[in-house]
PDB file of N, CA and C in Angstrom:
ATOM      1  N   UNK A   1     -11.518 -25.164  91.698  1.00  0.00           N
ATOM      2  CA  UNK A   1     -11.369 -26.511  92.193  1.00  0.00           C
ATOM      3  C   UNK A   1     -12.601 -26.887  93.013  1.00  0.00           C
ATOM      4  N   UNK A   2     -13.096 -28.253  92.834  1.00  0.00           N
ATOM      5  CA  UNK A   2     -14.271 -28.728  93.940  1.00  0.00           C
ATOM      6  C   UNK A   2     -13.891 -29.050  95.014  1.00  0.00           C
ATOM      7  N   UNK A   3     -14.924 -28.901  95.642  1.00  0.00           N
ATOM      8  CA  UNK A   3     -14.677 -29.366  97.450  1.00  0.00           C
ATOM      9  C   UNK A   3     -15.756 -30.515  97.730  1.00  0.00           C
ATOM     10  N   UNK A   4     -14.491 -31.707  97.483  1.00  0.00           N
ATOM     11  CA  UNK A   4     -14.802 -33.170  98.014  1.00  0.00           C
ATOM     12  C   UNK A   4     -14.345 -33.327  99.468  1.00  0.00           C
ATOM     13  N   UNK A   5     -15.891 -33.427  99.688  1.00  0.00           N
ATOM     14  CA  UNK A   5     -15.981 -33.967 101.074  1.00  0.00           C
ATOM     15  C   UNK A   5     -16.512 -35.662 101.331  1.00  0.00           C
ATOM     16  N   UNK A   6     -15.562 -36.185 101.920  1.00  0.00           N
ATOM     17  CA  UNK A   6     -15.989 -37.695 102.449  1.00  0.00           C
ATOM     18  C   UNK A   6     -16.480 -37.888 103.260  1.00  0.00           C
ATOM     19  N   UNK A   7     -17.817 -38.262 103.685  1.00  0.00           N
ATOM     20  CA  UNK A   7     -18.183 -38.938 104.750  1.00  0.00           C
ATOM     21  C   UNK A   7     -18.111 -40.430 105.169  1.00  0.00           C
ATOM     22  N   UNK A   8     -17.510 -40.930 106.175  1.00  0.00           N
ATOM     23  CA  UNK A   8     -17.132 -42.564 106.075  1.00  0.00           C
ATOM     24  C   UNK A   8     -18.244 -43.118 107.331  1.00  0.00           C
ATOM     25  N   UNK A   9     -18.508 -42.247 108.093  1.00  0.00           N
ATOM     26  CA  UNK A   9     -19.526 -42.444 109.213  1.00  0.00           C
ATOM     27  C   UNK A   9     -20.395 -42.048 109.230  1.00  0.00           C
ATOM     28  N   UNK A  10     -21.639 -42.845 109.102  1.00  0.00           N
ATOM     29  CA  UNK A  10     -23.366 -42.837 109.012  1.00  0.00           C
ATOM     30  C   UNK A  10     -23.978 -42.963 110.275  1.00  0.00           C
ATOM     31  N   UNK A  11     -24.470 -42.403 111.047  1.00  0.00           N
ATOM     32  CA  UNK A  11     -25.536 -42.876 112.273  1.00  0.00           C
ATOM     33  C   UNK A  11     -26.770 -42.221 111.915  1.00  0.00           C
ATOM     34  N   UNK A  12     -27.687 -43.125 112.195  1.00  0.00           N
ATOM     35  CA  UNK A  12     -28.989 -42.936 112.127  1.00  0.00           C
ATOM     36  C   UNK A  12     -29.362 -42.099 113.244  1.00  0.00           C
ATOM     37  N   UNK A  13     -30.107 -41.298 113.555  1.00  0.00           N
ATOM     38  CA  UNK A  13     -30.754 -40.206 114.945  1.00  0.00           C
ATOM     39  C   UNK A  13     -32.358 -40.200 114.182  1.00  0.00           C
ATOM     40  N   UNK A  14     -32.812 -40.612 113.171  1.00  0.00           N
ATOM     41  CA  UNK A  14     -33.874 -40.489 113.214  1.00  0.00           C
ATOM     42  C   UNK A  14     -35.042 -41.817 112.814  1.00  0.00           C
ATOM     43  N   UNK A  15     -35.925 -41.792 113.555  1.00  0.00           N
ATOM     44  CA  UNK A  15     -36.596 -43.297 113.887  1.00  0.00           C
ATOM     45  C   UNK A  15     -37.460 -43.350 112.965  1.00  0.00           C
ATOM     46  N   UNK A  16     -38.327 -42.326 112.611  1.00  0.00           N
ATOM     47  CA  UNK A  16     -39.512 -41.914 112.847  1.00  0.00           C
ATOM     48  C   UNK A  16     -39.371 -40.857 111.405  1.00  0.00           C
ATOM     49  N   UNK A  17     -39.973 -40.517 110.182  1.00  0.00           N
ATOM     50  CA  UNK A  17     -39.903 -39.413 109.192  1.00  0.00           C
ATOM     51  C   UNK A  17     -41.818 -39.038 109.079  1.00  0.00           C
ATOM     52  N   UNK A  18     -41.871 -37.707 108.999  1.00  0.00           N
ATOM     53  CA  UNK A  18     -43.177 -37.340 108.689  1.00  0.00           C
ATOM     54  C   UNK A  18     -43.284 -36.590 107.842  1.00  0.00           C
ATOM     55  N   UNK A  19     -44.196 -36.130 107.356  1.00  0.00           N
ATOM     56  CA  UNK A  19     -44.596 -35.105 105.938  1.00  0.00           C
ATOM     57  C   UNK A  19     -45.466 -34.487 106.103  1.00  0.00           C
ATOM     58  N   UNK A  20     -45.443 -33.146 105.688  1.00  0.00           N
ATOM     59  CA  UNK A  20     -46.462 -32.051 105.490  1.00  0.00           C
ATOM     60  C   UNK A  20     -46.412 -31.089 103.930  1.00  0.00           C
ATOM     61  N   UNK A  21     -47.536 -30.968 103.627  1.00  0.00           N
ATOM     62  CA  UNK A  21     -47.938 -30.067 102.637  1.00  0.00           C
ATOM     63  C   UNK A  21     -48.610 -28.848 102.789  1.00  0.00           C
ATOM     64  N   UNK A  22     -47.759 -27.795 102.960  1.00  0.00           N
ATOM     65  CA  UNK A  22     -48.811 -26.432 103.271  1.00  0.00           C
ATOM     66  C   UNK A  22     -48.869 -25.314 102.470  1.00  0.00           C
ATOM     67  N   UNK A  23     -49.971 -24.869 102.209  1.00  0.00           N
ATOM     68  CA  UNK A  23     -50.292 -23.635 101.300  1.00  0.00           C
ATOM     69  C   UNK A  23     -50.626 -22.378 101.866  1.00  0.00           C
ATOM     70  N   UNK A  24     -49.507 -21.697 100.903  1.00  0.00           N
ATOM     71  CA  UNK A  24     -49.386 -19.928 101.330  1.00  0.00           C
ATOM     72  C   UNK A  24     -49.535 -19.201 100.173  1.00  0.00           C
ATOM     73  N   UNK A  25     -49.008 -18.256 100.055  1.00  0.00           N
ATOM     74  CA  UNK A  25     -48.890 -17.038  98.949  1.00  0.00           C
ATOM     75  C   UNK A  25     -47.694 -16.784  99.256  1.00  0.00           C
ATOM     76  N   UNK A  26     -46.869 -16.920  98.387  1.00  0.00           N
ATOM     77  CA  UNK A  26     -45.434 -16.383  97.791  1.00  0.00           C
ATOM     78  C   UNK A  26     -45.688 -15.244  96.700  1.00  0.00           C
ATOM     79  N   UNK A  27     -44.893 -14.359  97.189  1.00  0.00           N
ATOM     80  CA  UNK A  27     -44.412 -13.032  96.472  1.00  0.00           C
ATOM     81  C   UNK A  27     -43.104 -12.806  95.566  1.00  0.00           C
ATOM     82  N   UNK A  28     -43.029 -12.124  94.409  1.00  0.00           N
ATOM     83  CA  UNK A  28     -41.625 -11.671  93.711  1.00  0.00           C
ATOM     84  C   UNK A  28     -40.633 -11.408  94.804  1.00  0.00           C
ATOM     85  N   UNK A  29     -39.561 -12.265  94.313  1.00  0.00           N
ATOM     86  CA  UNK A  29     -38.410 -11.910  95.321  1.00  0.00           C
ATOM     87  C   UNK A  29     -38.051 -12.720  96.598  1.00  0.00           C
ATOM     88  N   UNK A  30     -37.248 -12.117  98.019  1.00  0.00           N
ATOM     89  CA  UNK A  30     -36.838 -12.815  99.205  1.00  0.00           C
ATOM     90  C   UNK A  30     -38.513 -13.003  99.648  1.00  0.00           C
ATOM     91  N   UNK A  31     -39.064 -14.497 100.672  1.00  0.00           N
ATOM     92  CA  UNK A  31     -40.089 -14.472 101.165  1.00  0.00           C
ATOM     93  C   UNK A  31     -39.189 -15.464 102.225  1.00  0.00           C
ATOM     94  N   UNK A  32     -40.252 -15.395 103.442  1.00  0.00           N
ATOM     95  CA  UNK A  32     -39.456 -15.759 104.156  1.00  0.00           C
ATOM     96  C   UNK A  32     -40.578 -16.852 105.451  1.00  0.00           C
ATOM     97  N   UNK A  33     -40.631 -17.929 105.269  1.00  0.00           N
ATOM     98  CA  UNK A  33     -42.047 -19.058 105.959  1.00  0.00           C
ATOM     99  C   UNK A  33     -41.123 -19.464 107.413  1.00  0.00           C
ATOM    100  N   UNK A  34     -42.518 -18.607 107.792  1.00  0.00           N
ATOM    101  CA  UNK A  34     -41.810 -19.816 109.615  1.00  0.00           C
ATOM    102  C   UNK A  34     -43.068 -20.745 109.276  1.00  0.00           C
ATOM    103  N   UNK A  35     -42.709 -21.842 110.073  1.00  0.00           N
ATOM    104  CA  UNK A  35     -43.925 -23.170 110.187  1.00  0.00           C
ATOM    105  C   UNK A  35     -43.905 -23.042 111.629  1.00  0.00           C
ATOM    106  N   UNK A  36     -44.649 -23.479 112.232  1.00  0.00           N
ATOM    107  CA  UNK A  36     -44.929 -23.839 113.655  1.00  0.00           C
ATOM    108  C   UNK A  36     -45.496 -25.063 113.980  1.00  0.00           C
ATOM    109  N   UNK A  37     -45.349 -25.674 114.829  1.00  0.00           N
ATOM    110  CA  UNK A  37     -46.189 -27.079 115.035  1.00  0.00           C
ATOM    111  C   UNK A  37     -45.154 -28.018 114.928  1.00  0.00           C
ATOM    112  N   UNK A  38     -44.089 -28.426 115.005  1.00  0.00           N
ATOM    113  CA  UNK A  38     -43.570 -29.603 114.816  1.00  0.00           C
ATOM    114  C   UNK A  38     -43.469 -30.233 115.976  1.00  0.00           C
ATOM    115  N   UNK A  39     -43.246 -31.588 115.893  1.00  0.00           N
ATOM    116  CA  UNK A  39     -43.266 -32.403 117.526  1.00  0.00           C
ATOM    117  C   UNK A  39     -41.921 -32.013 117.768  1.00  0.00           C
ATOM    118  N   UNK A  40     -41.986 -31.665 119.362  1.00  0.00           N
ATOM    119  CA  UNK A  40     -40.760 -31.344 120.036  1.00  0.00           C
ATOM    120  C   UNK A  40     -39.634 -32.469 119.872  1.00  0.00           C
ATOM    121  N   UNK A  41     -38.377 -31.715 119.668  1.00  0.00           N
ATOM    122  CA  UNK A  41     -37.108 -32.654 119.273  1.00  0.00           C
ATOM    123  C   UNK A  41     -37.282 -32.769 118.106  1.00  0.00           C
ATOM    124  N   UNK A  42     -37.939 -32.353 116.910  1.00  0.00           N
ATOM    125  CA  UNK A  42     -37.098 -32.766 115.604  1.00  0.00           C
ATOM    126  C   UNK A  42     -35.960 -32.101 115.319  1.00  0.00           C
ATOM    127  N   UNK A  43     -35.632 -33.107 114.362  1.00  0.00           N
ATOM    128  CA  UNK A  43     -33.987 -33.407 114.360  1.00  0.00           C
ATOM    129  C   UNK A  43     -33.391 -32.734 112.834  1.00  0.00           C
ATOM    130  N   UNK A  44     -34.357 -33.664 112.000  1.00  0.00           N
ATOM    131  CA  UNK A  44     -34.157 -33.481 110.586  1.00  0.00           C
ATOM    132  C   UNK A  44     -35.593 -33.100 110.134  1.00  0.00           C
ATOM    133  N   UNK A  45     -35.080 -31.940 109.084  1.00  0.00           N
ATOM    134  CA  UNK A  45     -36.334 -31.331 108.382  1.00  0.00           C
ATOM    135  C   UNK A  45     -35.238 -31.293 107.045  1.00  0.00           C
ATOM    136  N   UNK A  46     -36.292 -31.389 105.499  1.00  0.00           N
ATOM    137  CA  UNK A  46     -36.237 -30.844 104.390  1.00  0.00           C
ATOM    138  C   UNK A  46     -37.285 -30.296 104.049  1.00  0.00           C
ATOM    139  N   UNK A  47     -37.421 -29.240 103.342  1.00  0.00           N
ATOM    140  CA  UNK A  47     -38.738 -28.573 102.367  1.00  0.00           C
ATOM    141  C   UNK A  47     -37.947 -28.015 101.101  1.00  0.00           C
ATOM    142  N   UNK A  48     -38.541 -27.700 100.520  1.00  0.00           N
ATOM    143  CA  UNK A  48     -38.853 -27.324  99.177  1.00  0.00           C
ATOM    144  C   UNK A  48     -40.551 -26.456  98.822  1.00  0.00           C
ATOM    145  N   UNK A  49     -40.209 -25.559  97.920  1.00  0.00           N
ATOM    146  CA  UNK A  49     -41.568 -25.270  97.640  1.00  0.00           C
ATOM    147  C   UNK A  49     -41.585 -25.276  95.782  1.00  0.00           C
ATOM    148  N   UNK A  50     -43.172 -25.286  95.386  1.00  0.00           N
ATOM    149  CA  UNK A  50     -43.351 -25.883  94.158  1.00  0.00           C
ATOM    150  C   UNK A  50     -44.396 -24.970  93.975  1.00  0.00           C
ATOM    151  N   UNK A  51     -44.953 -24.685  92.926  1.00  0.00           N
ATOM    152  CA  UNK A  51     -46.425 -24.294  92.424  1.00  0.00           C
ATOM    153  C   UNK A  51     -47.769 -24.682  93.129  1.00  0.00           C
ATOM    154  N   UNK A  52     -48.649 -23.952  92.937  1.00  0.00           N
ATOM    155  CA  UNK A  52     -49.717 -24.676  93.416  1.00  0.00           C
ATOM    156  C   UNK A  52     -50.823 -24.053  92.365  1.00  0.00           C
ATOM    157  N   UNK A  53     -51.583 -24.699  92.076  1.00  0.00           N
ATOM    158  CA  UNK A  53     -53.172 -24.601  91.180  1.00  0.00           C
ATOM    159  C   UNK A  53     -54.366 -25.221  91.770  1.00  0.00           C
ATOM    160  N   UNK A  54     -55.465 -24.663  91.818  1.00  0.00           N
ATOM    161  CA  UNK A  54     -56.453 -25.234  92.847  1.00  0.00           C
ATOM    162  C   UNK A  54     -56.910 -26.487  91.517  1.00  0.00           C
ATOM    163  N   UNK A  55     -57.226 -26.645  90.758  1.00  0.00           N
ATOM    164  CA  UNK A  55     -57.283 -27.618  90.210  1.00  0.00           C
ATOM    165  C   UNK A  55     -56.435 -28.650  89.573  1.00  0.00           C
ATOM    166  N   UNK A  56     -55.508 -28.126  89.679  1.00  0.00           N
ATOM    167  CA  UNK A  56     -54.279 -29.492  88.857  1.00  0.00           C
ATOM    168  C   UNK A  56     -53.413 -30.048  90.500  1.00  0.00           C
ATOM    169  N   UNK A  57     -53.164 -28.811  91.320  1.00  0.00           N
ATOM    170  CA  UNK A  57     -52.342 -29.332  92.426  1.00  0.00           C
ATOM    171  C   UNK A  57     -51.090 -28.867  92.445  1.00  0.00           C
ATOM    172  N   UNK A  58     -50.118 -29.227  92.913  1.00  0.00           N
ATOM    173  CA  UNK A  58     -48.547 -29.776  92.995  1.00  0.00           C
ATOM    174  C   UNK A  58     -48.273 -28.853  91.248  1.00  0.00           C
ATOM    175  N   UNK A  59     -47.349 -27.863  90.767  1.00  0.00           N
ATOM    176  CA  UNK A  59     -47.402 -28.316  89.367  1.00  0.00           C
ATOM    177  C   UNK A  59     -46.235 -27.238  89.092  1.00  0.00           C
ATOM    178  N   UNK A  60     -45.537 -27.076  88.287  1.00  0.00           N
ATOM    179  CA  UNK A  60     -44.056 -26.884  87.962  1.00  0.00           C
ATOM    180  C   UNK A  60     -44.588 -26.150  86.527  1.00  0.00           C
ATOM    181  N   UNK A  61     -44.570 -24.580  87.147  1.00  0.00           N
ATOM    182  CA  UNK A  61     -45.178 -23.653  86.335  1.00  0.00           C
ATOM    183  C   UNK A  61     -44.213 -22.710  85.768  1.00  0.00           C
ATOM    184  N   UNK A  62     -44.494 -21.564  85.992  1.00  0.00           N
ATOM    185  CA  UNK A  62     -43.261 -20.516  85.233  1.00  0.00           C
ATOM    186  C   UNK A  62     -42.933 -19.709  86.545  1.00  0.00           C
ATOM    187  N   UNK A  63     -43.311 -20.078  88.120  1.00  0.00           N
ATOM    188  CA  UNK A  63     -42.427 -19.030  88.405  1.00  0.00           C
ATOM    189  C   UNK A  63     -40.832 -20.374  88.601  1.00  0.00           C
ATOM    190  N   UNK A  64     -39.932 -19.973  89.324  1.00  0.00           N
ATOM    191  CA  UNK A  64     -38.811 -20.617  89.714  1.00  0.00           C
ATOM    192  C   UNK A  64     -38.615 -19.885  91.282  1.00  0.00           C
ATOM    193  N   UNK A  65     -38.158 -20.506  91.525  1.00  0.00           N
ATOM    194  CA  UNK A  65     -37.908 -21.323  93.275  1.00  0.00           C
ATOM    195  C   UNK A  65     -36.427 -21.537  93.371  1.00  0.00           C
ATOM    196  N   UNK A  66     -35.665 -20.284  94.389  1.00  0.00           N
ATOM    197  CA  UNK A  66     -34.530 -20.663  95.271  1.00  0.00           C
ATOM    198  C   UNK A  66     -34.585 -20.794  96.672  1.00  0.00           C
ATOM    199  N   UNK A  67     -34.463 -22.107  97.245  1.00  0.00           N
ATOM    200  CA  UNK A  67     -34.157 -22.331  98.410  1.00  0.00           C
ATOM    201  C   UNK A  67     -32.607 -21.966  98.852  1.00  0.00           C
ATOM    202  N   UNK A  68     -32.962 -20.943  99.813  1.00  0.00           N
ATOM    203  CA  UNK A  68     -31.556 -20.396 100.414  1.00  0.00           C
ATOM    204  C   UNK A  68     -31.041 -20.992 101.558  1.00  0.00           C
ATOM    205  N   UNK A  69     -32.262 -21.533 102.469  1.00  0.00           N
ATOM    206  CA  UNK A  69     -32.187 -21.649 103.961  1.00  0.00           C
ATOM    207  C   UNK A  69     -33.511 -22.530 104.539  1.00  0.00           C
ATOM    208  N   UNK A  70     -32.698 -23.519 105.327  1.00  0.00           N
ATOM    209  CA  UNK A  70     -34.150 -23.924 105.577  1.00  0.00           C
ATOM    210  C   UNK A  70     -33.826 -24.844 107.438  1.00  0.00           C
ATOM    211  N   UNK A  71     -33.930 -23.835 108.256  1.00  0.00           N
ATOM    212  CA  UNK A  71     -33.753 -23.711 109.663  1.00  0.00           C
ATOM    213  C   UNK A  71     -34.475 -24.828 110.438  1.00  0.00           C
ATOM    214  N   UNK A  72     -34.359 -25.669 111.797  1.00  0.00           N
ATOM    215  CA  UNK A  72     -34.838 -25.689 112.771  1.00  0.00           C
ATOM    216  C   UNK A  72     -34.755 -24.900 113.864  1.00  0.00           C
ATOM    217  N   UNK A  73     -35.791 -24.908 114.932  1.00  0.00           N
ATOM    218  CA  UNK A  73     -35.052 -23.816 116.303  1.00  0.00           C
ATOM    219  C   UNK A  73     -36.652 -23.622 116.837  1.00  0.00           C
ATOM    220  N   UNK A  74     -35.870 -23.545 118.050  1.00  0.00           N
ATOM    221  CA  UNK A  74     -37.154 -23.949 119.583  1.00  0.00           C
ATOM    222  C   UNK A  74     -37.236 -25.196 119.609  1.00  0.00           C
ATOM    223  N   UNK A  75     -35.932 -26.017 119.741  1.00  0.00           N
ATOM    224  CA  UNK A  75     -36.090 -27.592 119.978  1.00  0.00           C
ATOM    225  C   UNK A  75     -36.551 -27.802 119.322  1.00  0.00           C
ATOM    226  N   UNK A  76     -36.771 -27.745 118.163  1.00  0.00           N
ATOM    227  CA  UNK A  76     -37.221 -28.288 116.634  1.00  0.00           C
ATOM    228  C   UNK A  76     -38.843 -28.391 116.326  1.00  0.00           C
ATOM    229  N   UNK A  77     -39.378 -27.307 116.822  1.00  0.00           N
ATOM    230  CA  UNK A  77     -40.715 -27.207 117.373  1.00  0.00           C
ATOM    231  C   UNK A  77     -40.888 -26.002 115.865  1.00  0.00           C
ATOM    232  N   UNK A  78     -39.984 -25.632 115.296  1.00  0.00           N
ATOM    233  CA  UNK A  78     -40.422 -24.276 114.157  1.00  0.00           C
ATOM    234  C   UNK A  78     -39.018 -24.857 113.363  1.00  0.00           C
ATOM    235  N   UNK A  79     -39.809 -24.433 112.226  1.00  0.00           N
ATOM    236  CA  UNK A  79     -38.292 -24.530 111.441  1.00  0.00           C
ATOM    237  C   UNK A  79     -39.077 -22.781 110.428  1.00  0.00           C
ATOM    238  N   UNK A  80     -37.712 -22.518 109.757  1.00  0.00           N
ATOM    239  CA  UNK A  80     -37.964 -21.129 108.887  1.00  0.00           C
ATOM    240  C   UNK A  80     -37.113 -21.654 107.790  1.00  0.00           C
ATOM    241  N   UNK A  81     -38.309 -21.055 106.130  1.00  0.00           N
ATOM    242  CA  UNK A  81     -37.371 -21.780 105.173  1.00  0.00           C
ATOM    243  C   UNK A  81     -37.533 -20.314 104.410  1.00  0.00           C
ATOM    244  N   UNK A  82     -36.435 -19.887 104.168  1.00  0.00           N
ATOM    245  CA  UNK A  82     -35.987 -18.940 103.162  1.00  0.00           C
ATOM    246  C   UNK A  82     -36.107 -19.145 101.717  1.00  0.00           C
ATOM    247  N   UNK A  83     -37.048 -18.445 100.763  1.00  0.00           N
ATOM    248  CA  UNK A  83     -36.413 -18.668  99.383  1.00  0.00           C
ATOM    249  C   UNK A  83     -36.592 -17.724  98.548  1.00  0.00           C
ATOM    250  N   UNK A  84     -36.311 -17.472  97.286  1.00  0.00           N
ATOM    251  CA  UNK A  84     -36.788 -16.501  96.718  1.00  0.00           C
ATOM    252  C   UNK A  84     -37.011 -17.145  95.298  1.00  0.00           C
ATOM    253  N   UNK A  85     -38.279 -16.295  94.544  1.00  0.00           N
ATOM    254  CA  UNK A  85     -38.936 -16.663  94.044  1.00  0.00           C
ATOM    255  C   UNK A  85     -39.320 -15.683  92.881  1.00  0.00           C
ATOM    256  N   UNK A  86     -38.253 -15.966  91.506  1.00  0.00           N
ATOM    257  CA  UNK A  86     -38.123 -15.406  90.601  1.00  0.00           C
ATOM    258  C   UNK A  86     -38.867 -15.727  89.229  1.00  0.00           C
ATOM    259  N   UNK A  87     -38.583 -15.179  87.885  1.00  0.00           N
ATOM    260  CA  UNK A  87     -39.496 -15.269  86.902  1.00  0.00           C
ATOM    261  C   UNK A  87     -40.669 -15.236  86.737  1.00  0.00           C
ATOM    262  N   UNK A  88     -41.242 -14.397  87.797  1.00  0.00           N
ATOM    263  CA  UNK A  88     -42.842 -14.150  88.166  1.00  0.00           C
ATOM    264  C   UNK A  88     -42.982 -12.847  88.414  1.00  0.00           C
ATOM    265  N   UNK A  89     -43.597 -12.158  88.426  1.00  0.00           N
ATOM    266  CA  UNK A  89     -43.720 -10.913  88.773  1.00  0.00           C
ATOM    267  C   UNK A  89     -44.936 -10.813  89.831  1.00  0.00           C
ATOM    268  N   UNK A  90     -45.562 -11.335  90.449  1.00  0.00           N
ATOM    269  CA  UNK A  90     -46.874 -11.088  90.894  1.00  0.00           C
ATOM    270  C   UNK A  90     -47.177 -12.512  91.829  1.00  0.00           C
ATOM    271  N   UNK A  91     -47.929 -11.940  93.084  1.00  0.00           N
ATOM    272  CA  UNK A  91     -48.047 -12.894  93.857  1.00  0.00           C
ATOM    273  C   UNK A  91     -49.035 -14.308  93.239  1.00  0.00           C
ATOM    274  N   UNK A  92     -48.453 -15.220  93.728  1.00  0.00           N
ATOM    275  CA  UNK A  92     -48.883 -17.061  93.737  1.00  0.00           C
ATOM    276  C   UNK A  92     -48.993 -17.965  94.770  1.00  0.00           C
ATOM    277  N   UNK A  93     -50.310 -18.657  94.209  1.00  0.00           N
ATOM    278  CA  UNK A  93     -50.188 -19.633  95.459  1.00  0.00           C
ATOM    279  C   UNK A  93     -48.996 -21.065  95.515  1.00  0.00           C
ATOM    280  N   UNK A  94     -48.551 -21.033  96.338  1.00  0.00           N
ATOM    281  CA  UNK A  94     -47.604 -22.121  96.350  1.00  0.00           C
ATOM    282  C   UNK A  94     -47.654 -23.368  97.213  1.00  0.00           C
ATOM    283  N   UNK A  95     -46.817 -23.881  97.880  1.00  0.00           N
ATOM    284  CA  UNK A  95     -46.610 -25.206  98.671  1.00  0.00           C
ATOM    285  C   UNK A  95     -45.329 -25.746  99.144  1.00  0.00           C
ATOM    286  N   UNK A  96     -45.484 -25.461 100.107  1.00  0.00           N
ATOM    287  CA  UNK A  96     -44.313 -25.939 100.802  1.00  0.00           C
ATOM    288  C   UNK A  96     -44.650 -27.750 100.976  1.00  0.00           C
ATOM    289  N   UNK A  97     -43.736 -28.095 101.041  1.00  0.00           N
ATOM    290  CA  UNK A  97     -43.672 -29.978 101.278  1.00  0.00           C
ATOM    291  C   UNK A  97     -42.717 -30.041 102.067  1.00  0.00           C
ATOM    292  N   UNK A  98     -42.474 -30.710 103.331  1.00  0.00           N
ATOM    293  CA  UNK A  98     -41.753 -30.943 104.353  1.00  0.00           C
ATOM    294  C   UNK A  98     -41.674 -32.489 104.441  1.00  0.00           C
ATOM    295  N   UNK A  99     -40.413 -32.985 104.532  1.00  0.00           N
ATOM    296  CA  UNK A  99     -40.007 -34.263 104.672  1.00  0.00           C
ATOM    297  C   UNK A  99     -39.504 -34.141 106.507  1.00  0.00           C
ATOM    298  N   UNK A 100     -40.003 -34.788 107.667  1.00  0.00           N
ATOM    299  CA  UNK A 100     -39.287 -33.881 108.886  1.00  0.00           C
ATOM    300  C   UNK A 100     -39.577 -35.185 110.037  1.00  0.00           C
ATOM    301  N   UNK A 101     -38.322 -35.288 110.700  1.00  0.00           N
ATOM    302  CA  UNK A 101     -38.275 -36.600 111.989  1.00  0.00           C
ATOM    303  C   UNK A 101     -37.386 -35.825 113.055  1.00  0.00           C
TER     304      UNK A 101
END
């Protein structure tokens, strides 16, 4: 059976949305990104991570990408995003993208 959940009440808490794009090396398997730097008090963060190629960019290759977890904490000054990162065998450069207010 599914689990329908209703939400009937919306409040806004965030004024303000910013974005970041950052490049690391992701490995076969659990990897695990703290970020640092966010303006104190954020509230809301999303990321995702994607491929990266120094010449094409951004690009949706053969490894695959599970986002497990994706944290704020220290007053929203760090967030940590969990994922693991299958159908690859061998380290890649990747990209995290952060949507964050």
């Amino acid at each position: 059976m599914d689990n329908i959940i209703e939400v009937t009440e919306i409040k806004s808490v965030v004024r303000q949305l910013n974005t970041a794009v950052l490049k690391f090396t992701a490995k076969p398997g659990t990897n695990i990104l703290n970020i640092t730097g966010l303006p104190t008090g954020t509230q809301v963060v999303s990321a995702w991570i994607t491929e990266y190629n120094e010449e094409l960019g951004m690009i949706a290759g053969h490894a695959i990408f599970y986002t497990k977890s994706v944290q704020l904490y220290s007053k929203g000054e760090k967030c940590r995003v969990i994922f693991e990162m299958g159908s690859y065998d061998r380290n890649l450069t990747a990209v995290v993208t952060m949507i964050f207010g």
